[in-house]
N, C-alpha and C. Protein backbone atom coordinates (compact mmCIF):
# COMPACT_ATOMS: atom_id res chain seq x y z
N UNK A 1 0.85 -1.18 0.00
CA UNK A 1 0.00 0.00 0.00
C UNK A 1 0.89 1.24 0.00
N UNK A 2 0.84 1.92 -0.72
CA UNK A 2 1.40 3.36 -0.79
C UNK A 2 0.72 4.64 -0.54
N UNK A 3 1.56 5.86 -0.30
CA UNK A 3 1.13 6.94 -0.04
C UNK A 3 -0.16 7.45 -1.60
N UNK A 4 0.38 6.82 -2.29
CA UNK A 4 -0.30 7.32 -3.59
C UNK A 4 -1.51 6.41 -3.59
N UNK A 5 -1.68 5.46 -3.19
CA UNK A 5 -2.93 4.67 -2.79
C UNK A 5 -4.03 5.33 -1.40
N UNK A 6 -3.16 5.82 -0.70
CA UNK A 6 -3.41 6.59 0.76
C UNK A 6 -4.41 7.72 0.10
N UNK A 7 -4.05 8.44 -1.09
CA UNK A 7 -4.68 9.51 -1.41
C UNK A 7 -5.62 9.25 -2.76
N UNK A 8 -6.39 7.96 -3.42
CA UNK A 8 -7.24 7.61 -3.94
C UNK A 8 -8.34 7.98 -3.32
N UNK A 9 -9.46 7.97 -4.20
CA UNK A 9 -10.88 8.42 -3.65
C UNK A 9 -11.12 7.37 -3.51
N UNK A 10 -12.41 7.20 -2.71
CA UNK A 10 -12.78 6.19 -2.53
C UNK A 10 -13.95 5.72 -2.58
N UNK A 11 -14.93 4.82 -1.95
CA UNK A 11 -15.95 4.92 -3.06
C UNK A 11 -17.25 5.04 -1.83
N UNK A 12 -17.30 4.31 -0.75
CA UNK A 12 -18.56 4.85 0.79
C UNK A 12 -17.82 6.20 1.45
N UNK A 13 -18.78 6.41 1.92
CA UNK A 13 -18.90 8.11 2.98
C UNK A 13 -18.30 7.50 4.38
N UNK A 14 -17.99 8.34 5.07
CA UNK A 14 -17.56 8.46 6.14
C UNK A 14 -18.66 7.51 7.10
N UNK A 15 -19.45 6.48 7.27
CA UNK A 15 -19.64 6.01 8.58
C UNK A 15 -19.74 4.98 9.33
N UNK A 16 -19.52 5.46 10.45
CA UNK A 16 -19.00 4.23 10.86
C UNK A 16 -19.79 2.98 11.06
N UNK A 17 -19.16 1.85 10.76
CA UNK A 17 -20.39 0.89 11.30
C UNK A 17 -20.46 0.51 12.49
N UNK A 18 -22.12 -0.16 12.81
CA UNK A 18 -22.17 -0.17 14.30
C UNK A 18 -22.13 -1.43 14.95
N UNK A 19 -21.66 -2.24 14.41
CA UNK A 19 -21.55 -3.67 14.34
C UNK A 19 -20.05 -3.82 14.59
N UNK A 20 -19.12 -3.16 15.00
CA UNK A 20 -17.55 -3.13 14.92
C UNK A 20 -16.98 -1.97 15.13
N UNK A 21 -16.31 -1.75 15.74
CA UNK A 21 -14.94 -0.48 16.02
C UNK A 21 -15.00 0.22 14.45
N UNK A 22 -14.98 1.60 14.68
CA UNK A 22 -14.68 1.92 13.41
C UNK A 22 -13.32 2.66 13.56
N UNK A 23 -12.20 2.41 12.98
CA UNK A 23 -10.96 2.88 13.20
C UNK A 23 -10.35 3.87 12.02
N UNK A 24 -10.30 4.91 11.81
CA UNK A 24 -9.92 4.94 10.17
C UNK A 24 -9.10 6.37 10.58
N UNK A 25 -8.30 5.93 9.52
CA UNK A 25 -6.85 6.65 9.01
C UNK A 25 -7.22 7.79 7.51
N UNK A 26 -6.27 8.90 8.12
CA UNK A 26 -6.02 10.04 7.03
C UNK A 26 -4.90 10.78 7.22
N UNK A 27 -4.56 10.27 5.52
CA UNK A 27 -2.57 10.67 5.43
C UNK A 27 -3.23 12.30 4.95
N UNK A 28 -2.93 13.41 5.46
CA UNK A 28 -2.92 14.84 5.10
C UNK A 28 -1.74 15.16 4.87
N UNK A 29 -2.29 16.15 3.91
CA UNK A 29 -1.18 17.51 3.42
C UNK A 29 -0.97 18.56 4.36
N UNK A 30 -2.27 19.29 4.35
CA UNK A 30 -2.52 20.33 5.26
C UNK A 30 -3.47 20.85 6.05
N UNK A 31 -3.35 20.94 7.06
CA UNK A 31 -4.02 21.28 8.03
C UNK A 31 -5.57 21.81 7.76
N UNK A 32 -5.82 22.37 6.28
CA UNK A 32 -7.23 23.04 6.43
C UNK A 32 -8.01 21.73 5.95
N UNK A 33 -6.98 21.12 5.11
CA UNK A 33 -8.14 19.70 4.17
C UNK A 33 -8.31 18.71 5.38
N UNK A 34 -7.39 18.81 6.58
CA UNK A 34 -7.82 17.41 7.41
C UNK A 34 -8.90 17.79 7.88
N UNK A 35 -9.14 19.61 8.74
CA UNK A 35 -10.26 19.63 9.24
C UNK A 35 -11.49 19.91 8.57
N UNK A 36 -11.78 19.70 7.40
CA UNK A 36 -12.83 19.43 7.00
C UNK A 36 -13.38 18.05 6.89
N UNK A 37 -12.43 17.36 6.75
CA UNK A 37 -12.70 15.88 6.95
C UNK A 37 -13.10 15.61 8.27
N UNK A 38 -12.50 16.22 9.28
CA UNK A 38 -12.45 15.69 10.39
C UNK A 38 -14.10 16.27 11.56
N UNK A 39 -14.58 17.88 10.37
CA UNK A 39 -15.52 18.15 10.75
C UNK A 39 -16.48 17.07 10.47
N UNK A 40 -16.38 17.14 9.46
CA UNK A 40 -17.46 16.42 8.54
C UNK A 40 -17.42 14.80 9.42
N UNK A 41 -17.06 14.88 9.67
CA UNK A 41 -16.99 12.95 10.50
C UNK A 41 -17.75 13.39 12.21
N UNK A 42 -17.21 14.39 12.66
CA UNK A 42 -17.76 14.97 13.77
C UNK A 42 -19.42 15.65 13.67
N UNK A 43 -19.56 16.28 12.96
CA UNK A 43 -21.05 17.01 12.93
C UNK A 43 -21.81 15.90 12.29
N UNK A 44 -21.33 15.06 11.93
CA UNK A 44 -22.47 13.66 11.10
C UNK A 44 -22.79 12.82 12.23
N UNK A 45 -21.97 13.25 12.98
CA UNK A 45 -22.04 12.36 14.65
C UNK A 45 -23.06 13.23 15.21
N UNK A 46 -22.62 14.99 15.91
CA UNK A 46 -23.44 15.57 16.77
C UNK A 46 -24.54 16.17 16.29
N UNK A 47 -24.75 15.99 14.96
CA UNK A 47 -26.15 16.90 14.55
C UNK A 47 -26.96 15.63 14.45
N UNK A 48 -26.91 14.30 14.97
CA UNK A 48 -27.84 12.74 15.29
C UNK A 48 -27.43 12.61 16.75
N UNK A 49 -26.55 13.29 17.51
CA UNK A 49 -27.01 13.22 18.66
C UNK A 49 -25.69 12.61 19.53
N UNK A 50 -24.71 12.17 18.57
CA UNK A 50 -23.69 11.51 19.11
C UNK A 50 -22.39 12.69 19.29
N UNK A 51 -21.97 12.53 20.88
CA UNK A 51 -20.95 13.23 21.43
C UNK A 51 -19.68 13.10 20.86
N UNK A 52 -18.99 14.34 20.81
CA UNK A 52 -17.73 14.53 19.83
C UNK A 52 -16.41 14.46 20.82
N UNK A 53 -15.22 14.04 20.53
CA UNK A 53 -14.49 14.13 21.68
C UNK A 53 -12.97 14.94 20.05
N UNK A 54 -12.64 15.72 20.69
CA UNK A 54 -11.18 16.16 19.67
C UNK A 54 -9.68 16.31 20.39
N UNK A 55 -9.14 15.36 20.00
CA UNK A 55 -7.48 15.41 20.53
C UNK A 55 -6.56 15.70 19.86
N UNK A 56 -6.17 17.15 19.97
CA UNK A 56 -5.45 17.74 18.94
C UNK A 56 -4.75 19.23 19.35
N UNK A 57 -3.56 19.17 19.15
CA UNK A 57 -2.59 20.40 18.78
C UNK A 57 -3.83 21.62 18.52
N UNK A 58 -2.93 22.97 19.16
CA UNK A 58 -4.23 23.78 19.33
C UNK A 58 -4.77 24.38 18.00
N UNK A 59 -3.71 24.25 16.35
CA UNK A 59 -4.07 24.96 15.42
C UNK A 59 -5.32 23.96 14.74
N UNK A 60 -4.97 22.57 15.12
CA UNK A 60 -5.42 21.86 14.57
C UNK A 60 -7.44 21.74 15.18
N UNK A 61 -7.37 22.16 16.19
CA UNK A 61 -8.43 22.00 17.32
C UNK A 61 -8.98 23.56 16.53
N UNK A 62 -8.83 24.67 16.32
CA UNK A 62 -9.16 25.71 16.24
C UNK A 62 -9.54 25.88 14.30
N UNK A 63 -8.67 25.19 13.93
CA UNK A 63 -9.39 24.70 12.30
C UNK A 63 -10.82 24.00 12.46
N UNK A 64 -10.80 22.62 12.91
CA UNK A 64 -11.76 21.79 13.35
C UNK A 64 -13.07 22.67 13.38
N UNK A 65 -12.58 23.55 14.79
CA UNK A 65 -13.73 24.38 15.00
C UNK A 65 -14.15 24.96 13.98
N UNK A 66 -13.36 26.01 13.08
CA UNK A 66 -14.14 26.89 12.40
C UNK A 66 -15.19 26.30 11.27
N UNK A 67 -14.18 24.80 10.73
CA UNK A 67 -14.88 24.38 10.13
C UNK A 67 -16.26 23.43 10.48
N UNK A 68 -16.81 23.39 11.77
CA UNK A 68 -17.66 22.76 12.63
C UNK A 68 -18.88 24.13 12.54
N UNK A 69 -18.17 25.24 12.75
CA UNK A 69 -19.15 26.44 12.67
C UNK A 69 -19.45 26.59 11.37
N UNK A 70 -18.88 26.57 10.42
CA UNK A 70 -18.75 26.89 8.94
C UNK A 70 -20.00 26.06 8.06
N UNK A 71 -20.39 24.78 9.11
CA UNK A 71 -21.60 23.85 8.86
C UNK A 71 -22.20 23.77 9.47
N UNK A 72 -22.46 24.99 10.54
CA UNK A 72 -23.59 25.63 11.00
C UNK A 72 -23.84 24.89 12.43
N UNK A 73 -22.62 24.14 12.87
CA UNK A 73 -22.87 23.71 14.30
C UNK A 73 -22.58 24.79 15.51
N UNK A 74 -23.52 24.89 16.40
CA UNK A 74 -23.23 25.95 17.18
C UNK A 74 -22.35 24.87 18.15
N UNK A 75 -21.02 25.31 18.42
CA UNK A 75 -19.76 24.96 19.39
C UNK A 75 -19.72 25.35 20.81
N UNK A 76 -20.49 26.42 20.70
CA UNK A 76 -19.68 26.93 22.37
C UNK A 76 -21.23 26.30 23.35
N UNK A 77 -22.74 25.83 22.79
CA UNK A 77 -23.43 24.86 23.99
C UNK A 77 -23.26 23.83 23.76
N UNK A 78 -22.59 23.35 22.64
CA UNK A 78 -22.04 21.76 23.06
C UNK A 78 -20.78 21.59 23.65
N UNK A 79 -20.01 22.59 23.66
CA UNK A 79 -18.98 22.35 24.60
C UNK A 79 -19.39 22.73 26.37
N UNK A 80 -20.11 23.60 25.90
CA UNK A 80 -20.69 23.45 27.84
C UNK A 80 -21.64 22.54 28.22
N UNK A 81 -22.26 21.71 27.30
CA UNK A 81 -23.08 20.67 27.81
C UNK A 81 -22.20 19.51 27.71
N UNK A 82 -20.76 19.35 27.45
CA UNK A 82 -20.15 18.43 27.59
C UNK A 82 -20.53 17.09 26.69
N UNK A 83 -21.49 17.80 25.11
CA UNK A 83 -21.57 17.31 23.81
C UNK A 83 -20.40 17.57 22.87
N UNK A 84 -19.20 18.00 23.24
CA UNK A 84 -17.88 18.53 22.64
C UNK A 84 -16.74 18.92 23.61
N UNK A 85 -16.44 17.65 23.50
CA UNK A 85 -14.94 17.94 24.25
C UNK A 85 -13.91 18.24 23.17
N UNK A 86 -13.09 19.30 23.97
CA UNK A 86 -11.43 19.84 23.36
C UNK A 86 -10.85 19.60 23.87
N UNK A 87 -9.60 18.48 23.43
CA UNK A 87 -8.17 18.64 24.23
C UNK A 87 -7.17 18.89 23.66
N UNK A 88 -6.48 19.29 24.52
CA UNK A 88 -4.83 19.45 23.88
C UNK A 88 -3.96 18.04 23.45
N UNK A 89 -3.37 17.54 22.34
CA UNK A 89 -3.13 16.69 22.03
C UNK A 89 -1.84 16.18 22.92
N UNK A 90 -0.87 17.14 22.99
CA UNK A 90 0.01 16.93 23.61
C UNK A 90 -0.06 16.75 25.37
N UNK A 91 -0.86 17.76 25.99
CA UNK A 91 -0.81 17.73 27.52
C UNK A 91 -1.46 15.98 27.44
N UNK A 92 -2.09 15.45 26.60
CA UNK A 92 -3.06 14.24 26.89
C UNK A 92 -2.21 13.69 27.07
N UNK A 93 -1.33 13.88 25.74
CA UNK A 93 -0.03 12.65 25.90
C UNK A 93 0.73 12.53 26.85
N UNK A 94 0.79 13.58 27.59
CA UNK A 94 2.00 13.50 28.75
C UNK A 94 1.44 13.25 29.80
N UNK A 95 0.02 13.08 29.42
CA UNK A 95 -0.46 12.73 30.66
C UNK A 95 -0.21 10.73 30.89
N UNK A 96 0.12 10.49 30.07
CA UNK A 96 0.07 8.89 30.09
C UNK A 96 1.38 8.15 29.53
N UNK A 97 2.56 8.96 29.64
CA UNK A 97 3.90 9.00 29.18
C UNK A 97 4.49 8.68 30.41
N UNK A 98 5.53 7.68 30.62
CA UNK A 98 6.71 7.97 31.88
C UNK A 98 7.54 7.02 31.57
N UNK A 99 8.88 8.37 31.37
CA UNK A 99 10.12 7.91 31.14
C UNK A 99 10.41 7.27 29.23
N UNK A 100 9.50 8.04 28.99
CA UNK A 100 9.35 7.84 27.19
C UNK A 100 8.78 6.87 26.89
N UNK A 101 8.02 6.05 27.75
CA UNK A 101 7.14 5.05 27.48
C UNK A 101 6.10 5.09 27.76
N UNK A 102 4.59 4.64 26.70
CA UNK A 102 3.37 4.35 26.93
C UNK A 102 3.17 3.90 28.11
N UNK A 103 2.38 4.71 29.41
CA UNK A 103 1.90 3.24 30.43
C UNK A 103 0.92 3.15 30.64
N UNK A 104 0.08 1.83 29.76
CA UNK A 104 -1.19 1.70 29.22
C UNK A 104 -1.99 1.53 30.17
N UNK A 105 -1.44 1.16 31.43
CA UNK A 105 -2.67 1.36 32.46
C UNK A 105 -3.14 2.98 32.85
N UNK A 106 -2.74 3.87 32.72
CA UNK A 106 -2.80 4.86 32.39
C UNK A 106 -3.73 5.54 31.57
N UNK A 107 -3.29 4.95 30.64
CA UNK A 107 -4.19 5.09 29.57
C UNK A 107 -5.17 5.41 29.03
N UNK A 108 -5.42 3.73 29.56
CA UNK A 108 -7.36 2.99 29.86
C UNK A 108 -8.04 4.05 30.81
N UNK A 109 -6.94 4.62 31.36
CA UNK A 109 -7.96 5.10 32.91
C UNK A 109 -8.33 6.86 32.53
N UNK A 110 -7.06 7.21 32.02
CA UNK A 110 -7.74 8.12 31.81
C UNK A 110 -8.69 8.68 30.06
N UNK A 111 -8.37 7.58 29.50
CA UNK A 111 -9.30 8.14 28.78
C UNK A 111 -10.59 7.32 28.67
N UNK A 112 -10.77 6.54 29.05
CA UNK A 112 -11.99 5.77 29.70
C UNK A 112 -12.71 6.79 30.77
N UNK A 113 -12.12 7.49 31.52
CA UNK A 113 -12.52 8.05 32.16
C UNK A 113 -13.00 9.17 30.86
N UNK A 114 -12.63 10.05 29.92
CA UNK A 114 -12.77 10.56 29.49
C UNK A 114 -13.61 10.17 28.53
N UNK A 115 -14.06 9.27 28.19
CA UNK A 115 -15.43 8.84 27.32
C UNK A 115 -16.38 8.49 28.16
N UNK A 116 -16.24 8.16 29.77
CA UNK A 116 -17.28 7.71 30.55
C UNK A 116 -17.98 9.64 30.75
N UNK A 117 -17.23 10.22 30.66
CA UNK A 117 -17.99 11.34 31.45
C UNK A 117 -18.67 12.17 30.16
N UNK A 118 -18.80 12.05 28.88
CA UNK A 118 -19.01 12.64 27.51
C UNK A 118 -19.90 11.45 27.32
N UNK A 119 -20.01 10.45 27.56
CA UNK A 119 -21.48 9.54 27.51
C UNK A 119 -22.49 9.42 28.33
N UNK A 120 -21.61 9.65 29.54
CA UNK A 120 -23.13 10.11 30.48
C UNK A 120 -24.34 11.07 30.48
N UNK A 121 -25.68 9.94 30.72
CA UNK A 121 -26.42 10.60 30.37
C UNK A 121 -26.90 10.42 28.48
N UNK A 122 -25.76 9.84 28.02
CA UNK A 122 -25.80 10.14 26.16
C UNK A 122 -25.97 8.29 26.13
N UNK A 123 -26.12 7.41 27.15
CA UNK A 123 -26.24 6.08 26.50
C UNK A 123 -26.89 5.61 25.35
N UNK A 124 -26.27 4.46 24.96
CA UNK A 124 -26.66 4.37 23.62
C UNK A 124 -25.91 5.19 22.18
N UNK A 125 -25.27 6.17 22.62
CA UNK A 125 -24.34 6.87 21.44
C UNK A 125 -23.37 6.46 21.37
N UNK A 126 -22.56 6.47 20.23
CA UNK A 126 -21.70 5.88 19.86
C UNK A 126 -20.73 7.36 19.31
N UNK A 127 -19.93 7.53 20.47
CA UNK A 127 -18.81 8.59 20.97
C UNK A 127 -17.64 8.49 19.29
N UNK A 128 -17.39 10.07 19.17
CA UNK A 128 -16.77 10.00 17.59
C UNK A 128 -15.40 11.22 17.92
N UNK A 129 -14.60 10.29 18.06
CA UNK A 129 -12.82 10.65 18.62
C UNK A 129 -12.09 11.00 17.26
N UNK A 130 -11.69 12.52 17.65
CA UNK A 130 -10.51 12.35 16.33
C UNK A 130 -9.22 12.66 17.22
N UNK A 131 -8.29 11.99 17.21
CA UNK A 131 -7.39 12.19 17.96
C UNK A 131 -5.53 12.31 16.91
N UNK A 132 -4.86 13.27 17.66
CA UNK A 132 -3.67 13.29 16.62
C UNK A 132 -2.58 12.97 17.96
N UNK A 133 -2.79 12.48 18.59
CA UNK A 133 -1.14 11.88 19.73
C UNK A 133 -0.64 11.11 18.38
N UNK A 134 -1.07 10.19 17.71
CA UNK A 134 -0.40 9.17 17.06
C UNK A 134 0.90 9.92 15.99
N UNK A 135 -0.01 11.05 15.40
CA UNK A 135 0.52 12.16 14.23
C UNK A 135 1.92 12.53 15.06
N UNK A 136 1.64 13.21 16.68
CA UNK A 136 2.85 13.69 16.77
C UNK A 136 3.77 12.99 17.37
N UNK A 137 3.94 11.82 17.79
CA UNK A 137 4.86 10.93 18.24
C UNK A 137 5.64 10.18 16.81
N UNK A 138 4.97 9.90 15.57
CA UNK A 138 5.32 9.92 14.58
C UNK A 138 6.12 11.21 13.57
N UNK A 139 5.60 12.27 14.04
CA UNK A 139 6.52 13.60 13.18
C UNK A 139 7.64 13.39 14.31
N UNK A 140 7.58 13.05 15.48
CA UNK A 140 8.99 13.18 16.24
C UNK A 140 10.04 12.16 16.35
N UNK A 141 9.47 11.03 15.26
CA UNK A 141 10.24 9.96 14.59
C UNK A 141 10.24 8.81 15.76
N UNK A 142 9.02 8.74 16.81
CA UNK A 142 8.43 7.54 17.93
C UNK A 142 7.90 7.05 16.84
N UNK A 143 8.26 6.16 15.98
CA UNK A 143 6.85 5.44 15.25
C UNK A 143 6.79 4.17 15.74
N UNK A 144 7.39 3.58 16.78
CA UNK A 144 6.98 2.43 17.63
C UNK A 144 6.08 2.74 18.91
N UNK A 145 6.04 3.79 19.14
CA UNK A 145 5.33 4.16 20.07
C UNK A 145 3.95 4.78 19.59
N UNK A 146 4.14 5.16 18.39
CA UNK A 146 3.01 5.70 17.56
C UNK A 146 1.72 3.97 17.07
N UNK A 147 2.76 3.21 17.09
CA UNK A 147 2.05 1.79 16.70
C UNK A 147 1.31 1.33 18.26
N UNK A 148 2.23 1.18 18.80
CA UNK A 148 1.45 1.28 20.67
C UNK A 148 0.47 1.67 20.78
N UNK A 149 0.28 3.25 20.51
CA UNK A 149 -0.75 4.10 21.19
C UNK A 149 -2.43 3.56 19.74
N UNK A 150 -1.80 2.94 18.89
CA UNK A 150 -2.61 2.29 18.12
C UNK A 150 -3.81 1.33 17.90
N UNK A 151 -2.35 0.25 18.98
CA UNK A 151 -2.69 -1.00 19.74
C UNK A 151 -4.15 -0.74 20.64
N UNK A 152 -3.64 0.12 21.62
CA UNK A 152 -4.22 0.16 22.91
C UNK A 152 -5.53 0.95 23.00
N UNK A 153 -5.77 2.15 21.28
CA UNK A 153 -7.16 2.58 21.13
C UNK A 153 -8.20 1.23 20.65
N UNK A 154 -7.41 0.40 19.95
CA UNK A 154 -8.05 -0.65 19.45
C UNK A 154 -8.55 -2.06 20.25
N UNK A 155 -7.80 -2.14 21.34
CA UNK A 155 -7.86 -2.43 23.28
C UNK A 155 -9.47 -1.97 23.33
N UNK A 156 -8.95 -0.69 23.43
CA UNK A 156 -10.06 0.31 24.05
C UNK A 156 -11.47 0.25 23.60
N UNK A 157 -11.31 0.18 22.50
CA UNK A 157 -12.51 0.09 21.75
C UNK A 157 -13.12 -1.41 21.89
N UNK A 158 -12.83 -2.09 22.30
CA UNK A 158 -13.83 -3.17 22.71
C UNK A 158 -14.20 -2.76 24.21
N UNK A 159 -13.82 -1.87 25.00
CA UNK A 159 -14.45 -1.98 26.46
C UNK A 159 -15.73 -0.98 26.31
N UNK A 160 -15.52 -0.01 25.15
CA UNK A 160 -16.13 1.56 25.19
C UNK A 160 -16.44 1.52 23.86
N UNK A 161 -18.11 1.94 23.47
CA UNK A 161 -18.18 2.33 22.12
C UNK A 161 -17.94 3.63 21.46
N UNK A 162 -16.88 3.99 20.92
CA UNK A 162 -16.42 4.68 20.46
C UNK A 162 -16.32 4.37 18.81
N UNK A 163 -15.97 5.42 17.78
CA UNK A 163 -15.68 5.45 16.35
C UNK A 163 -14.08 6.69 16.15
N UNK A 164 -13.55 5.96 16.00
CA UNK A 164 -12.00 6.83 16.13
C UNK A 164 -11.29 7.25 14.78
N UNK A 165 -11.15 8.59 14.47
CA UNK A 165 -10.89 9.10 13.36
C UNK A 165 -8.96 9.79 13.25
N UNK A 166 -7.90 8.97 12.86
CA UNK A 166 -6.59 9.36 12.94
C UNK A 166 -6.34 10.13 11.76
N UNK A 167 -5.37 11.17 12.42
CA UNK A 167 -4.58 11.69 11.01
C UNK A 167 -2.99 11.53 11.34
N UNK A 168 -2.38 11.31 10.08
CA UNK A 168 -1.22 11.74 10.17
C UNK A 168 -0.28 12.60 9.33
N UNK A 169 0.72 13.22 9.09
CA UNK A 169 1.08 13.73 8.10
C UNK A 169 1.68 13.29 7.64
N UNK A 170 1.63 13.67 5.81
CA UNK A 170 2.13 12.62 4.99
C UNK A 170 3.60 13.30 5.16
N UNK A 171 3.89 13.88 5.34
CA UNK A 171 5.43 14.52 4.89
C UNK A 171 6.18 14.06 6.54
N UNK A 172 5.61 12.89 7.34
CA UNK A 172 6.43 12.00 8.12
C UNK A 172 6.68 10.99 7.91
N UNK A 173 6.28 10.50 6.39
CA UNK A 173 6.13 9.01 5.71
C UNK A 173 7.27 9.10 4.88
N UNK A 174 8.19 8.26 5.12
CA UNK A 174 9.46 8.23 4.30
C UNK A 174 9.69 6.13 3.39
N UNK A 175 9.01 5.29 3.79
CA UNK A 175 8.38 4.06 3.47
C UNK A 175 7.12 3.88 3.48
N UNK A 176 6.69 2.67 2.41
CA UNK A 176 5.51 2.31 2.15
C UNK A 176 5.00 1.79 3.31
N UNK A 177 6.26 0.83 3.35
CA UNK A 177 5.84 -0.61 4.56
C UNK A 177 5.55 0.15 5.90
N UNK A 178 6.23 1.97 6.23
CA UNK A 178 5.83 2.52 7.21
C UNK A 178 4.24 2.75 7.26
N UNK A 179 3.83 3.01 6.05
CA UNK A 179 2.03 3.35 5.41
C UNK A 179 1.45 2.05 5.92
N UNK A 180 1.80 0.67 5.82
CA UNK A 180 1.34 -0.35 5.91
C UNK A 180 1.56 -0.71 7.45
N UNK A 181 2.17 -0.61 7.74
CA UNK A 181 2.13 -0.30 9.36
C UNK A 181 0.73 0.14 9.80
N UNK A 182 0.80 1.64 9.79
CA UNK A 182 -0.09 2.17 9.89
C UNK A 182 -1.65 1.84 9.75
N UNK A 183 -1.66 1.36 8.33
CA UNK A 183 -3.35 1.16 8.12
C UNK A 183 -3.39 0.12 8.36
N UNK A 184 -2.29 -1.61 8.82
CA UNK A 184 -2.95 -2.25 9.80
C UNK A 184 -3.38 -2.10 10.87
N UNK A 185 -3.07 -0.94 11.32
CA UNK A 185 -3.93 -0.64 13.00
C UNK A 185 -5.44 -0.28 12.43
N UNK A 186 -5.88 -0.03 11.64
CA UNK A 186 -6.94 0.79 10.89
C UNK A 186 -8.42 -0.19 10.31
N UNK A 187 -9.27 0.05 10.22
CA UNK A 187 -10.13 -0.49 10.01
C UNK A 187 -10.54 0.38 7.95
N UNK A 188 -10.61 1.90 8.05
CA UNK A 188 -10.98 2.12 7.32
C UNK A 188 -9.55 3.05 6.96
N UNK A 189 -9.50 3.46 5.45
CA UNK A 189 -8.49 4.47 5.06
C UNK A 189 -9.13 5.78 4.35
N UNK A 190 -8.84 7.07 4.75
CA UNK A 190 -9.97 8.34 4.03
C UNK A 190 -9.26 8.72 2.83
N UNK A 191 -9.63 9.11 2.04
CA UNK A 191 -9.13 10.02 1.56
C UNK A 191 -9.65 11.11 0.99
N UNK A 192 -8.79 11.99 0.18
CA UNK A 192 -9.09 13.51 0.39
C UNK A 192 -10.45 14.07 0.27
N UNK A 193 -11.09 13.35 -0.52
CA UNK A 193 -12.95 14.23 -0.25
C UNK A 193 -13.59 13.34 0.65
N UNK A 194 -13.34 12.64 1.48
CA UNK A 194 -13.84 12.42 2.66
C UNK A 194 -14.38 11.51 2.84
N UNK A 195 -13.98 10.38 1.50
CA UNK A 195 -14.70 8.85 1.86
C UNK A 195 -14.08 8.07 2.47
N UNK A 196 -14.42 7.09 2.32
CA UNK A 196 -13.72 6.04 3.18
C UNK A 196 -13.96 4.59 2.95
N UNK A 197 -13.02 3.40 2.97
CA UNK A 197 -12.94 2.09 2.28
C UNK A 197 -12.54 1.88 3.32
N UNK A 198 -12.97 0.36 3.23
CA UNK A 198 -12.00 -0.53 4.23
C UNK A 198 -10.87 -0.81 3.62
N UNK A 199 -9.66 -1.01 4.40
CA UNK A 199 -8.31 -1.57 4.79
C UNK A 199 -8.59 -3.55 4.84
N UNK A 200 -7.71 -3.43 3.99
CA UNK A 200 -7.67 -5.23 3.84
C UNK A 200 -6.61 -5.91 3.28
């Protein structure tokens, strides 16, 4: 599988199924095309009712947004009704880091904790994560640790129903077999107008 395969259209829409983890991967260029993708996967969630969770670097979190408003979602009462969580991608990460290693009990706890408190009250929804820890432990050339933190959403996702949306940047991809790495952790692969195929 290649980067040039990574960026084929593809041929179903963004959703997830509910019969299985939905895991899916997007190799980006730049920052404005991920967050439209990444809106568009989020407001297809909260305008049916399902809680948004975003883990991401603050330019990346503040794109997201505009483009979340830009499709007419009002942001600031779903973030106070705790229908839209924002985090910082990095403080998350360090929150579950010691001594340069994943410690997955950690992990589980706190971000379990962090989908238990964005479903409460919302049972029955099926919680829609876009998270970039993976992106930046990979631009900082961790890509074994980037495969870890992979592992352990995919852990996760059998205890908690969740639908988990990754990006990474393509200009940290220097091998295919690194691409193939990657979209074996993956259920689905996006690309640029916002569909999505399964990985097989």
């Amino acid at each position: 599988m290649s980067l040039a395969f990574a960026g084929k259209q593809m041929q179903q829409p963004i959703r997830p199924a509910p019969s299985r983890p939905y895991h899916a991967v997007r190799f980006y260029e730049n920052e404005r095309a991920l967050a439209k993708i990444v809106a568009e996967f989020l407001a297809d969630g909260l305008t049916g009712g399902a809680p948004g969770v975003v883990v991401a670097a603050p330019s990346q979190r503040a794109a997201i947004v505009r483009e979340l408003v830009g499709r007419g979602v009002d942001v600031v009462p779903l973030t106070q009704s705790g229908d839209l969580v924002l985090l910082d991608a990095a403080d998350t990460l360090s929150s579950f880091m010691t001594d340069g290693r994943i410690d997955a009990r950690t992990f589980n706890e706190g971000l379990s904790d962090v989908i238990q408190k964005v479903c409460r009250g919302r049972e029955g929804r099926i919680i829609r994560i876009y998270g970039q820890m993976v992106d930046l432990l990979w631009q900082e050339g961790k890509c074994e640790l980037a495969i870890h933190l992979e592992m352990l959403w995919n852990q996760l996702a059998h205890v908690h129903r969740f639908s988990l949306l990754c990006g990474y940047a393509v200009g940290a991809f220097y091998k295919d077999t690194d691409v193939r790495d990657v979209c074996a952790q993956h259920t689905h692969l996006v690309s640029a107008d916002g569909t999505a195929a399964s990985v097989e």
